[in-house]
Protein backbone atom coordinates (compact mmCIF):
# COMPACT_ATOMS: atom_id res chain seq x y z
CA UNK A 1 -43.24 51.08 14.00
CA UNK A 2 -39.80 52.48 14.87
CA UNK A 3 -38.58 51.13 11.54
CA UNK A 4 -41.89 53.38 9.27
CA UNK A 5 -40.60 56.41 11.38
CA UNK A 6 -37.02 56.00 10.17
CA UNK A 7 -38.42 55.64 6.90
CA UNK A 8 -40.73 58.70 7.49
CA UNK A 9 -37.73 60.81 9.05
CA UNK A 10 -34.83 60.16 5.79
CA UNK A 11 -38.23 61.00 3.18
CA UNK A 12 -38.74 64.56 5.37
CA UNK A 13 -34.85 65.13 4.73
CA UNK A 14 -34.73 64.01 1.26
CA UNK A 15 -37.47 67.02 0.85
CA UNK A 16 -35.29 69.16 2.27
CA UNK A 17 -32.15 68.20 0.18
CA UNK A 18 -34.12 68.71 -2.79
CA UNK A 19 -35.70 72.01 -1.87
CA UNK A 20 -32.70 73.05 -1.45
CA UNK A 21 -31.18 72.04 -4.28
CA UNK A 22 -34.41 73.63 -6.14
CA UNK A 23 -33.40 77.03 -4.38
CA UNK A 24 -29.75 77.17 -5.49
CA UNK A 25 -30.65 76.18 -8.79
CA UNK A 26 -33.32 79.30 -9.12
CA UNK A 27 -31.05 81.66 -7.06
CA UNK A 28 -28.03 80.74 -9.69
CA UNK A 29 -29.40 81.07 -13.24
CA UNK A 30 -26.05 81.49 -14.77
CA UNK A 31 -25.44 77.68 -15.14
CA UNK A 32 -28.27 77.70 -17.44
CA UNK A 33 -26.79 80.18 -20.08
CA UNK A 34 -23.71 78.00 -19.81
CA UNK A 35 -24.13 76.83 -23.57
CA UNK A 36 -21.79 75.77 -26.26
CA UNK A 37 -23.26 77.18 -30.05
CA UNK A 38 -24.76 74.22 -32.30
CA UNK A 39 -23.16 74.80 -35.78
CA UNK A 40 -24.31 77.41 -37.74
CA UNK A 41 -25.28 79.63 -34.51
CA UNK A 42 -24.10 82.79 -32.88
CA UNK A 43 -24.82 84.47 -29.92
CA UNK A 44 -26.83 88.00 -29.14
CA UNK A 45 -26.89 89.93 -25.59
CA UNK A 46 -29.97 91.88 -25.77
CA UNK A 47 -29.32 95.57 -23.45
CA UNK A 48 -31.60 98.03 -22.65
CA UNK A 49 -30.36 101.48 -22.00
CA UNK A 50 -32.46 104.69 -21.37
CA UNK A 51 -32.05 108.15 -23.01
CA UNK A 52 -33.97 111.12 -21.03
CA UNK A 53 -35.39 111.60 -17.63
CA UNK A 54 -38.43 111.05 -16.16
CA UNK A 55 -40.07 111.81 -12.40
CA UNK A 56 -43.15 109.27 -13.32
CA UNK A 57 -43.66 105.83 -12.54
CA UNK A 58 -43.12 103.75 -15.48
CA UNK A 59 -43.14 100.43 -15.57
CA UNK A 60 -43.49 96.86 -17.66
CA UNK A 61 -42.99 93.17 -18.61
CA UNK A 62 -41.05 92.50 -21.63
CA UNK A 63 -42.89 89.23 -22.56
CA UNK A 64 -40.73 88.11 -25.47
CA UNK A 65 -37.81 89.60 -28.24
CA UNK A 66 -37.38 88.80 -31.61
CA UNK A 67 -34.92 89.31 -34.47
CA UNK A 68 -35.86 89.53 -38.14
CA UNK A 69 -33.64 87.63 -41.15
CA UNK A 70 -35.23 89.19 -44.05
CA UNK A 71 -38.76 87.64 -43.31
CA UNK A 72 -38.77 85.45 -40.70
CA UNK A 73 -38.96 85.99 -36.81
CA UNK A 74 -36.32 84.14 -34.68
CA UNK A 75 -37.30 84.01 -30.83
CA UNK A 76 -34.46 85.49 -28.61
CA UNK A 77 -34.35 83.12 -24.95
CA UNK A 78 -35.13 86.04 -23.07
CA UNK A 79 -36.53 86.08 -19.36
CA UNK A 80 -39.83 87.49 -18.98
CA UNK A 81 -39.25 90.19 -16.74
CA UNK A 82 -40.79 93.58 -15.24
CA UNK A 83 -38.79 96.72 -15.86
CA UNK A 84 -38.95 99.63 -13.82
CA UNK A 85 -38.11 103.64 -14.89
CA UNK A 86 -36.57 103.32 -11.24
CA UNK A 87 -34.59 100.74 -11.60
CA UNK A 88 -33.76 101.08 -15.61
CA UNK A 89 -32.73 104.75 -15.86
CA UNK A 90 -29.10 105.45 -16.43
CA UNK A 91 -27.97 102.39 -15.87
CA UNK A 92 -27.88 98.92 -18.67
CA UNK A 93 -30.44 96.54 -17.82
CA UNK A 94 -29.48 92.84 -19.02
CA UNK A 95 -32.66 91.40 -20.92
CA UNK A 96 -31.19 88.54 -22.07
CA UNK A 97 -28.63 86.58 -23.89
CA UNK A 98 -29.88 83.53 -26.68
CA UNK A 99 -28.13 81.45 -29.82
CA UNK A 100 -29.58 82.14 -32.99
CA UNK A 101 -29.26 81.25 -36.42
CA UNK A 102 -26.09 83.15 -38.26
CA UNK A 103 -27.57 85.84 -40.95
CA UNK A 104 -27.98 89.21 -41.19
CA UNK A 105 -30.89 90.69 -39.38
CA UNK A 106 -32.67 93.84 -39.23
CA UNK A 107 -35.19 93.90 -36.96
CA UNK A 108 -36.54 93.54 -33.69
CA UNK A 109 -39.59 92.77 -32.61
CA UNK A 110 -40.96 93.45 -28.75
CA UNK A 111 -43.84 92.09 -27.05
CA UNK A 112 -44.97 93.94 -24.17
CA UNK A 113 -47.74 93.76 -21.45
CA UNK A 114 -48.70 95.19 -18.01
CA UNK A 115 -47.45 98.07 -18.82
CA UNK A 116 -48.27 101.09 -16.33
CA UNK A 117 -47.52 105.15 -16.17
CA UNK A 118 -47.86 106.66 -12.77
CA UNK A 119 -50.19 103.62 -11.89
CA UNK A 120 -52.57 103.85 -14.68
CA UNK A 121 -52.50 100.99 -17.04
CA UNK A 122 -51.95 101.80 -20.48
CA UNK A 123 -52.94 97.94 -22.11
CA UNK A 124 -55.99 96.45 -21.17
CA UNK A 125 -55.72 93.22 -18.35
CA UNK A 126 -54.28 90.09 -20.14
CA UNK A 127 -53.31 91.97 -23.20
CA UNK A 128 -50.02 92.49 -24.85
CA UNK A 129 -48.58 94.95 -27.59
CA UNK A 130 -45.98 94.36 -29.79
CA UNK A 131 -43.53 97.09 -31.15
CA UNK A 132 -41.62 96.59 -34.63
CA UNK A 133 -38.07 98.49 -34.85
CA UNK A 134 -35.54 98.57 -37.60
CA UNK A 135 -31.60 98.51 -37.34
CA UNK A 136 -30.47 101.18 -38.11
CA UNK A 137 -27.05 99.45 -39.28
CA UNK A 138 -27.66 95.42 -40.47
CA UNK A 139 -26.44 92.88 -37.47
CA UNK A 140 -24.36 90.47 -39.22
CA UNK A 141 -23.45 87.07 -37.42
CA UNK A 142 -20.84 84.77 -38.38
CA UNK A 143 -20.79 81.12 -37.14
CA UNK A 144 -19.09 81.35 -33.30
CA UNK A 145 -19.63 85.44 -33.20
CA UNK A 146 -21.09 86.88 -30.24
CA UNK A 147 -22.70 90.33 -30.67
CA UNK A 148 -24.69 92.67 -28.48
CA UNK A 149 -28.27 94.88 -29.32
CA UNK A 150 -29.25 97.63 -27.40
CA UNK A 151 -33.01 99.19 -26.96
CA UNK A 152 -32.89 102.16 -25.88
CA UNK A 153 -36.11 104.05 -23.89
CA UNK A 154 -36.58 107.28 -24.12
CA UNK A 155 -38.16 108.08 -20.81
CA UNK A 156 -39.54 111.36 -21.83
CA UNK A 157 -42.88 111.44 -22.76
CA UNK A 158 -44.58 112.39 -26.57
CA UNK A 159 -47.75 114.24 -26.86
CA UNK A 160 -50.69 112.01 -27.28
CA UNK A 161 -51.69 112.81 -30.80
CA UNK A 162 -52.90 109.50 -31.61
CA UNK A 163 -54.98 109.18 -28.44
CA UNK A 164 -52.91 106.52 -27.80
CA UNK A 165 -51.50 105.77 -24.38
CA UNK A 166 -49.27 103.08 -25.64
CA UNK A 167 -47.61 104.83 -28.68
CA UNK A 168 -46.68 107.99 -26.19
CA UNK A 169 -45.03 105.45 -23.85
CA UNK A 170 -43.73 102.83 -25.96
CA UNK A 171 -40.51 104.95 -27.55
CA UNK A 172 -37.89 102.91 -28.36
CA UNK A 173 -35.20 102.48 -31.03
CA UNK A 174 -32.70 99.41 -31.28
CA UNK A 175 -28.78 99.26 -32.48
CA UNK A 176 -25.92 97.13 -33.20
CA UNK A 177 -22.68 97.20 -31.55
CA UNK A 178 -20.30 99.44 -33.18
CA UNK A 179 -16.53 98.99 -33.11
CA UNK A 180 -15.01 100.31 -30.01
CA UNK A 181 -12.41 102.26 -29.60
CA UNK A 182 -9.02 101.21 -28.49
CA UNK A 183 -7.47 104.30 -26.25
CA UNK A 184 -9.23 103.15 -23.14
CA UNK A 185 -11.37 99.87 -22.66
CA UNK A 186 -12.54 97.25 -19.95
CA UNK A 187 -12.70 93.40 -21.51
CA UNK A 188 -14.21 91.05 -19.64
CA UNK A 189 -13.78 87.10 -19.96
CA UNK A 190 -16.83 84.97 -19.77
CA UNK A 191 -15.51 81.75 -20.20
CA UNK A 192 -19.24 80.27 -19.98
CA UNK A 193 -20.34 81.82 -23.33
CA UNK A 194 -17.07 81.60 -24.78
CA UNK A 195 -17.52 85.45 -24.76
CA UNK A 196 -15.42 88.54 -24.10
CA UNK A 197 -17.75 91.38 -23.27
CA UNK A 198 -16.17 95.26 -23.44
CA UNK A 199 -16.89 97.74 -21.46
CA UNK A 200 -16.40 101.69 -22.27
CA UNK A 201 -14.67 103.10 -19.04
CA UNK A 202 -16.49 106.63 -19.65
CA UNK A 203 -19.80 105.38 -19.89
CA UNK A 204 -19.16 102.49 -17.74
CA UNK A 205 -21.84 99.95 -20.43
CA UNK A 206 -21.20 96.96 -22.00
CA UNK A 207 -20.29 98.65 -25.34
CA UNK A 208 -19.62 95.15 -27.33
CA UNK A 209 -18.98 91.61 -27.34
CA UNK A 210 -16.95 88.99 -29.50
CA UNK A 211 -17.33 85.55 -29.69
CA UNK A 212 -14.23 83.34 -29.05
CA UNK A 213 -13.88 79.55 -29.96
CA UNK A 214 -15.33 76.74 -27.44
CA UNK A 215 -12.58 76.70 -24.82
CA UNK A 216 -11.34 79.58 -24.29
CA UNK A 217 -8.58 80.16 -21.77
CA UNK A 218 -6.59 83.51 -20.63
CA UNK A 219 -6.63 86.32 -22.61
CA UNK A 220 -3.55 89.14 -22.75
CA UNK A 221 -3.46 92.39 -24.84
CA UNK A 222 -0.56 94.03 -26.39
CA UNK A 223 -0.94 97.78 -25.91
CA UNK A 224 2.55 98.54 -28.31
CA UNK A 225 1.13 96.55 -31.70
CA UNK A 226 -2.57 96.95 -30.67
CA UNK A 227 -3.29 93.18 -30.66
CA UNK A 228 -4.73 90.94 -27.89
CA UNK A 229 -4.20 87.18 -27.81
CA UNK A 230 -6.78 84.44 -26.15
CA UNK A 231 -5.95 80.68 -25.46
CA UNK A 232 -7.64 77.99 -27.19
CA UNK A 233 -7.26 75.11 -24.38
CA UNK A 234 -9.17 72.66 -27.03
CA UNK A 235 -7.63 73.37 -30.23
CA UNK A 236 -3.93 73.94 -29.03
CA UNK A 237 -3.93 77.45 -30.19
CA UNK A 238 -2.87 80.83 -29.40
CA UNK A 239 -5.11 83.12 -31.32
CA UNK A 240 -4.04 86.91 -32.65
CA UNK A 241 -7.14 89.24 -32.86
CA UNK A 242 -6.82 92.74 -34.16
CA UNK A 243 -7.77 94.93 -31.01
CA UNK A 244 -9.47 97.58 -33.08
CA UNK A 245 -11.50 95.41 -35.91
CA UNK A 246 -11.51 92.01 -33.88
CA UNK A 247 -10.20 90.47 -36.59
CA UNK A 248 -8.71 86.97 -36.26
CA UNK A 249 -4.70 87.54 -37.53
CA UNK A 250 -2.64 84.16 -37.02
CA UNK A 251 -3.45 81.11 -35.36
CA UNK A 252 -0.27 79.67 -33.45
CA UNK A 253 -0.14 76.31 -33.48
CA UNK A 254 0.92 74.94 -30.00
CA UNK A 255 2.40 71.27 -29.64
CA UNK A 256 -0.38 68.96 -29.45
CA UNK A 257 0.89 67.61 -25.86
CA UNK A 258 0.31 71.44 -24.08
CA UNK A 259 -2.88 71.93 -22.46
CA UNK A 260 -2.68 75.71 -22.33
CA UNK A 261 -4.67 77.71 -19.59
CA UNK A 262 -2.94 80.84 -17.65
CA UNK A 263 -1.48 83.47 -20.39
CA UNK A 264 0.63 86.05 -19.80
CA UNK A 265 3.01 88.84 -22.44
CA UNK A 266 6.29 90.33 -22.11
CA UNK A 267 5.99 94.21 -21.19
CA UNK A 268 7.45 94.66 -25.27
CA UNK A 269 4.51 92.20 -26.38
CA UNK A 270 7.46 90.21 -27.87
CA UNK A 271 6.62 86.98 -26.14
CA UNK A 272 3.78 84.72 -24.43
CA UNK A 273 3.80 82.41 -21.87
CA UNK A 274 1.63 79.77 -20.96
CA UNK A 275 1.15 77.16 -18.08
CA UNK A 276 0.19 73.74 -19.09
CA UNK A 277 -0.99 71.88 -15.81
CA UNK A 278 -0.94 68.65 -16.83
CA UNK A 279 1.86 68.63 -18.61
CA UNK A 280 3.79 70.35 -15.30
CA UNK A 281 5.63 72.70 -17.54
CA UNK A 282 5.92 76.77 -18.95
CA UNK A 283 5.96 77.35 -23.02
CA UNK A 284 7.58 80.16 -24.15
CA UNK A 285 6.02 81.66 -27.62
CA UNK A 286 7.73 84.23 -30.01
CA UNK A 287 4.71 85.76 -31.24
CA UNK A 288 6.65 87.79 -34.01
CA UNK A 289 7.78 84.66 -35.63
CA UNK A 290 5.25 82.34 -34.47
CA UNK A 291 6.55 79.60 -32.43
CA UNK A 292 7.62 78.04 -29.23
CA UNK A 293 11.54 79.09 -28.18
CA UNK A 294 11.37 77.57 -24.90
CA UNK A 295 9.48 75.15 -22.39
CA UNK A 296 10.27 73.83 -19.01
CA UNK A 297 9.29 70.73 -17.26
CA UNK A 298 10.59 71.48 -14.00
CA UNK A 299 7.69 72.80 -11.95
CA UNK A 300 4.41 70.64 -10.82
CA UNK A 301 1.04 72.24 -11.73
CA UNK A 302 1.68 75.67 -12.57
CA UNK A 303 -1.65 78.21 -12.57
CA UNK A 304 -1.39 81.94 -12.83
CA UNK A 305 1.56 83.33 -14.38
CA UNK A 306 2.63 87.26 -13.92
CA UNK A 307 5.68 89.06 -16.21
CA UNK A 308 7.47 91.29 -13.47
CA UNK A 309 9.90 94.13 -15.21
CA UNK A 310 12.15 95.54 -12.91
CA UNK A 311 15.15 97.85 -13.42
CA UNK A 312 17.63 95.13 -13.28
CA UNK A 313 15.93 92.16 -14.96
CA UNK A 314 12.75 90.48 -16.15
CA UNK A 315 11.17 87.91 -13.99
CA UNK A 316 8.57 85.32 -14.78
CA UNK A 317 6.23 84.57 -11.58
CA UNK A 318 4.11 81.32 -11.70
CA UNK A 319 1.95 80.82 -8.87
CA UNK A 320 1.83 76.71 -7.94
CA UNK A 321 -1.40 76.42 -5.51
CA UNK A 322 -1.17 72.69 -5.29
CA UNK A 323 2.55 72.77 -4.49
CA UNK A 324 2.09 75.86 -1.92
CA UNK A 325 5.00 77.61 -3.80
CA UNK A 326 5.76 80.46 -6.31
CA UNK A 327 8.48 80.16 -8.53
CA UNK A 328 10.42 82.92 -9.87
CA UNK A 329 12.14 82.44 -13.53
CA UNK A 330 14.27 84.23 -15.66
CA UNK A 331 12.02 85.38 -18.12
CA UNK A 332 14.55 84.99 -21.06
CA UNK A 333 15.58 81.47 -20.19
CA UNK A 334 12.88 80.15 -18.29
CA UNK A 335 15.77 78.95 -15.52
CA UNK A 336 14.49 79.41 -12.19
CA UNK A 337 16.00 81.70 -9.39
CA UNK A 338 14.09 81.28 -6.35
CA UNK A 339 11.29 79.96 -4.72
CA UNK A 340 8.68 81.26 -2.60
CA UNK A 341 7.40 79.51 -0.10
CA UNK A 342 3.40 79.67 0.80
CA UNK A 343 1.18 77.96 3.83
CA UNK A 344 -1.58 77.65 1.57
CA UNK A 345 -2.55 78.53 -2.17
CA UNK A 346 -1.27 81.30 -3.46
CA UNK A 347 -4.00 83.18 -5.86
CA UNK A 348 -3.00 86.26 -6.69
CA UNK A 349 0.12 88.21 -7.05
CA UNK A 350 1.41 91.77 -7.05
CA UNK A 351 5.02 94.07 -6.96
CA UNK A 352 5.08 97.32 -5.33
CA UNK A 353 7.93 98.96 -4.79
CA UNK A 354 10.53 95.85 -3.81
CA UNK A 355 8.19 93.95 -2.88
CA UNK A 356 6.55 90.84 -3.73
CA UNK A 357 2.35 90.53 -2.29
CA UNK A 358 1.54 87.08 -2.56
CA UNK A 359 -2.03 85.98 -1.45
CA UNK A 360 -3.03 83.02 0.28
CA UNK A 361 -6.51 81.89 -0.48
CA UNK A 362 -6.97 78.93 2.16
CA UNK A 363 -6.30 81.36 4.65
CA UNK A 364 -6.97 85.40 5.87
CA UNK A 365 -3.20 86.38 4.85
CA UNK A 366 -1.27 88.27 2.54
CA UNK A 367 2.70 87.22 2.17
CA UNK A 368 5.25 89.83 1.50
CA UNK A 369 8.95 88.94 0.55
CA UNK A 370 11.84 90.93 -0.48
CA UNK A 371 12.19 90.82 -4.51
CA UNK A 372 16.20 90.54 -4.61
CA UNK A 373 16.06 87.47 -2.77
CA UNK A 374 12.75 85.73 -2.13
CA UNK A 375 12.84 86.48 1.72
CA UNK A 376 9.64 86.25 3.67
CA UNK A 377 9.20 89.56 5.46
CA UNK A 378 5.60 89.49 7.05
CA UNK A 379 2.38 87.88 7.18
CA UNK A 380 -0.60 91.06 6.79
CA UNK A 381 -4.36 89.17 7.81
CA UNK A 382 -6.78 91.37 5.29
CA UNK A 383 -10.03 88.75 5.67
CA UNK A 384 -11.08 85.36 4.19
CA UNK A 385 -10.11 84.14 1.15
CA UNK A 386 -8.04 86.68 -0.71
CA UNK A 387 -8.13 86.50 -4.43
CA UNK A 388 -6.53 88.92 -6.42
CA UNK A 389 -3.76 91.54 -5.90
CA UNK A 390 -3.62 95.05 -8.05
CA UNK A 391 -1.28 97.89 -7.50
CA UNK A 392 -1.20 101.04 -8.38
CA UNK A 393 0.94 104.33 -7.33
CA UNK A 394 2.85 101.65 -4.83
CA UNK A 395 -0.80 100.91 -3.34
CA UNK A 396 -2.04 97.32 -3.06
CA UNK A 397 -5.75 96.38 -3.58
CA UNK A 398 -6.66 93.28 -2.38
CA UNK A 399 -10.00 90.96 -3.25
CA UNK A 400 -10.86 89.71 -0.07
CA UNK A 401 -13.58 86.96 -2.05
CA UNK A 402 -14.61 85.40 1.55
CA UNK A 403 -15.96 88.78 2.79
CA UNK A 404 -17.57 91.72 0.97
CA UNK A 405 -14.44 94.72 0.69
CA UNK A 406 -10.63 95.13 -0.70
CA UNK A 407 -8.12 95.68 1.71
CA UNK A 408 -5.91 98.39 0.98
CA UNK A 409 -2.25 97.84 1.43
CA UNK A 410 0.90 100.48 1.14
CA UNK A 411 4.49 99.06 2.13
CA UNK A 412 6.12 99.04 4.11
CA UNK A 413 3.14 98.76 6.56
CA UNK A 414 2.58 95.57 7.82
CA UNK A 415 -1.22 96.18 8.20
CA UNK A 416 -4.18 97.08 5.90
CA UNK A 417 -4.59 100.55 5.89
CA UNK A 418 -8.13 100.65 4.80
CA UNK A 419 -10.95 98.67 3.70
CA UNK A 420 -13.12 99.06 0.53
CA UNK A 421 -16.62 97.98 0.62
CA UNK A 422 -17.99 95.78 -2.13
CA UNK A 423 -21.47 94.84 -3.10
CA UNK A 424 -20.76 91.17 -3.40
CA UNK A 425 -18.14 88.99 -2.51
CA UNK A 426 -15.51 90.54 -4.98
CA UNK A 427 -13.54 88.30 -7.37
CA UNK A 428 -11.13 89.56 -9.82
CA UNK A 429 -9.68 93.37 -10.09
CA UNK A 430 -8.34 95.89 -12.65
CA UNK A 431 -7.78 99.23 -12.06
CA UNK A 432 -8.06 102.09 -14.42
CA UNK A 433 -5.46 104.65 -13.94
CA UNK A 434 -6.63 107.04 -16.68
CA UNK A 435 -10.14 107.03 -15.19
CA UNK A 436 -9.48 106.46 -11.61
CA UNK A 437 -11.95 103.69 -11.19
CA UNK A 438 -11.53 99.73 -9.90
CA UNK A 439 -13.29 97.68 -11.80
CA UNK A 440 -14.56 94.24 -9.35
CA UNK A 441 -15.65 90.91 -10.72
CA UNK A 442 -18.63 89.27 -8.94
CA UNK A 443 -20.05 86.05 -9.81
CA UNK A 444 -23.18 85.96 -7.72
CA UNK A 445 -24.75 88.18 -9.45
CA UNK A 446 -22.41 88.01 -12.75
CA UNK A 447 -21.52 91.61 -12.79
CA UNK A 448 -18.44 93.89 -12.82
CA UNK A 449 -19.32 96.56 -9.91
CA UNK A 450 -17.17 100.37 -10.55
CA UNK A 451 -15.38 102.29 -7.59
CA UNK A 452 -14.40 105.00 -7.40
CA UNK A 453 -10.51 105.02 -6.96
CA UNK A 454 -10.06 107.94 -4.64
CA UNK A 455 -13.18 107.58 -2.22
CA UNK A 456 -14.31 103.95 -2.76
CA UNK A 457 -17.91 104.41 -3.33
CA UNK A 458 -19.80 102.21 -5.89
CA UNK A 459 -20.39 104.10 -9.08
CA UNK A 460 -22.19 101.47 -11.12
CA UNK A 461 -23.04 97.86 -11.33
CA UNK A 462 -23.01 96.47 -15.29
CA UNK A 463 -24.72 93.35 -15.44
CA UNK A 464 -23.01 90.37 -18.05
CA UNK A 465 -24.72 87.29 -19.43
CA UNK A 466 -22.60 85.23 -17.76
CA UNK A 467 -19.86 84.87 -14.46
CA UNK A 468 -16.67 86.65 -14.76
CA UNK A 469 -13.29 85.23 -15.19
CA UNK A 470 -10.83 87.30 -16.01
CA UNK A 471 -10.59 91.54 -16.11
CA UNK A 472 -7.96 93.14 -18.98
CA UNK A 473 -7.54 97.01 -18.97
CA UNK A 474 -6.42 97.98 -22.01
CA UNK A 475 -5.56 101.72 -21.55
CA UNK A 476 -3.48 104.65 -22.99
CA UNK A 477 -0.27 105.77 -21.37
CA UNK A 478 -0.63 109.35 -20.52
């Protein structure tokens, strides 16, 4: 008897376990996207925008999305959802994000049902309607690319000529990405999709998205030649896009024994560096001439690295979490200067003024050390977990990941000095200075959330296909 109610009791928890597990697994439907491309395959981000306003209730379920090669229909992985005029106007709405055969396509085709104005339904119960639109300009996908379309609503209403409810509802149009522009823009690294996804800081949208090879580590732009590099962790390469056509340049061969990850350019976009973890060592790259000048083997599992320019010399920081340590280098020589000692792992690091802001993500604590020498100065407790460390105007913004803010920090203060609310626990940070907005990485949903600089308030929320990794401002001096 006691022995069947044992046996009763671990089934009843097993349950549980597994419900569980069935929860997380619906509540987290980024690990699903998580895809490499089959060859012969791209990717496509479907967006819907909204043009117009509108004070009625509008409202549908996007059944299914489909793009056109000459003749034949190829179904986009979408997820069956109900969109609101509510929730949808001016804001993007992510639909979905599928592989699909490389070609050239020109249309799209959308299936709709349940769809409802001000609570009268204009498609009969159980139907659906489809709706045919043509690009305006072809989509063209290479093997690897990633590319986004946006459908765009127009929310205000046509006369009903046609007597039909549908057609006065039912106005959309569809287009391509176009190439962005270079003075100001947001890139985002989704190292699930092997996609960077860029944003337009004015608009705050998803404006377009290229496709990078399987692997892809750290990227790093070069505002002086207008280039931006990625790392290739599987193939050993540095890559060399053109920032304004996204053409691939040069491919820089790496030794075969580096296992690139962390990437990080001199201020004159002169040089890379990379830390290889297993290796236990820093690679120098001369990008102009295209190989390595320098490596080091003198430092044991090396993660983030950060190029500090000071008035008196150029410093190389690389953040060791496993070994509780930063190390500072000379950033012509790689020879090291100083270390800094940490309690825990450091994550993120920052200079303001002459300081150093080092954060400590196994604990509730910011370090700050003198720059000159590598002192330790003070311990500042911002909240759980803190991630990443921007600055700007001698202001440090903190991602506090365990908790749902940034804590703002000013030396020489030895406390925060205010706290930023964030929608979600908030990952990584950039911070535009042009348009006075921080840009905030969270993973749960995948989004970058916008604040406003000067009063913290959330301005948006763009949704991505996949978590966030990395945030690059590219931006115009002015």
């Amino acid at each position: 008897m006691i022995f069947r109610r044992r046996m009763l009791q671990l089934s009843l928890l097993l349950l549980i376990v597994l419900f569980s597990a069935c929860k997380q697994m619906v509540a987290n439907p980024v690990a699903s996207r998580s895809q490499v491309l089959a060859f012969g395959e791209a990717r496509v981000t479907l967006y819907l925008e909204t043009k117009g306003r509108s004070n009625a209730s509008l409202n549908f379920r996007l059944i299914s999305a489909e793009l056109a090669d000459v003749d034949v229909w190829h179904a986009l992985d979408i997820d069956k959802i109900r969109i609101s005029r509510e929730a949808a106007q001016d804001r993007q709405s992510l639909l979905g994000v599928a592989a699909v055969p490389v070609g050239t396509y020109t249309q799209v085709r959308l299936t709709f049902a349940e769809v409802e104005r001000d609570g009268e339904k204009l498609i009969g119960e159980g139907l659906e309607r489809q709706l045919q639109l043509r690009l305006f300009s072809p989509l063209v996908l290479a093997p690897g690319a990633s590319s986004c379309l946006f459908v765009e609503w127009d929310l205000e209403a046509a006369p009903l000529f046609s007597g039909d409810a549908f057609a006065s509802f039912a106005k959309f149009n569809v287009r391509a990405q176009a190439l962005t522009q270079v003075a100001d823009l947001v890139t985002v690294v989704c190292r699930d999709l092997d996609t960077v996804y860029q944003i337009s800081p004015d608009q705050n949208r998803v404006v377009a998205a290229l496709g990078l090879p399987d692997g892809v580590g750290e990227v790093a732009f070069s505002w002086n030649h207008r280039l931006f590099y990625a790392v290739s962790t599987k193939e050993r390469l540095l890559l060399k896009y053109d920032a304004v056509t996204k053409r691939l340049l040069d491919s820089i061969a790496l030794p075969l024994s580096v296992a690139p990850m962390a990437l990080v350019l001199s201020d004159d976009g002169r040089y890379a560096y990379l830390s290889d973890i297993p290796a236990n060592r820093i690679v120098k790259v001369d990008l102009e001439r295209g190989f390595v000048v320098a490596d080091t083997l003198k430092f044991l599992r090396p993660g983030r690295l950060f190029f500090l320019s000071t008035l008196n010399r150029k410093l190389l920081a690389v953040l060791a979490p496993r070994e509780s340590a930063v190390y500072l280098l000379n950033a012509e020589t790689l020879e090291p200067l100083f270390t800094l000692p940490v309690n825990g792992q450091p994550a993120g690091l920052a200079l303001a003024q002459d300081y150093l802001y080092v954060s400590d993500y196994s604990s509730d604590k910011v370090a700050v050390y003198t720059l000159s020498n590598g002192r330790p100065l003070s311990l500042i407790r911002v909240g759980r977990k803190p991630l990443d460390l921007v600055t700007l105007n001698n202001r440090v913004y903190v991602s506090v990941s365990g908790a749902s803010y940034l804590s703002l920090l000013m030396p020489p203060q030895v406390t925060p000095i205010r706290r930023i609310p964030s929608q979600f626990n908030p990952q990584a940070l950039a911070i535009s200075k042009n348009w006075q907005k921080i840009y905030v990485a969270n993973r749960n949903p995948s989004q970058i959330e916008v604040l406003d600089l000067q009063s913290g308030t959330s301005l948006n929320r763009i949704p991505l296909a996949a978590r966030p990794d990395q945030i690059i401002l590219w931006e115009a001096a002015q």
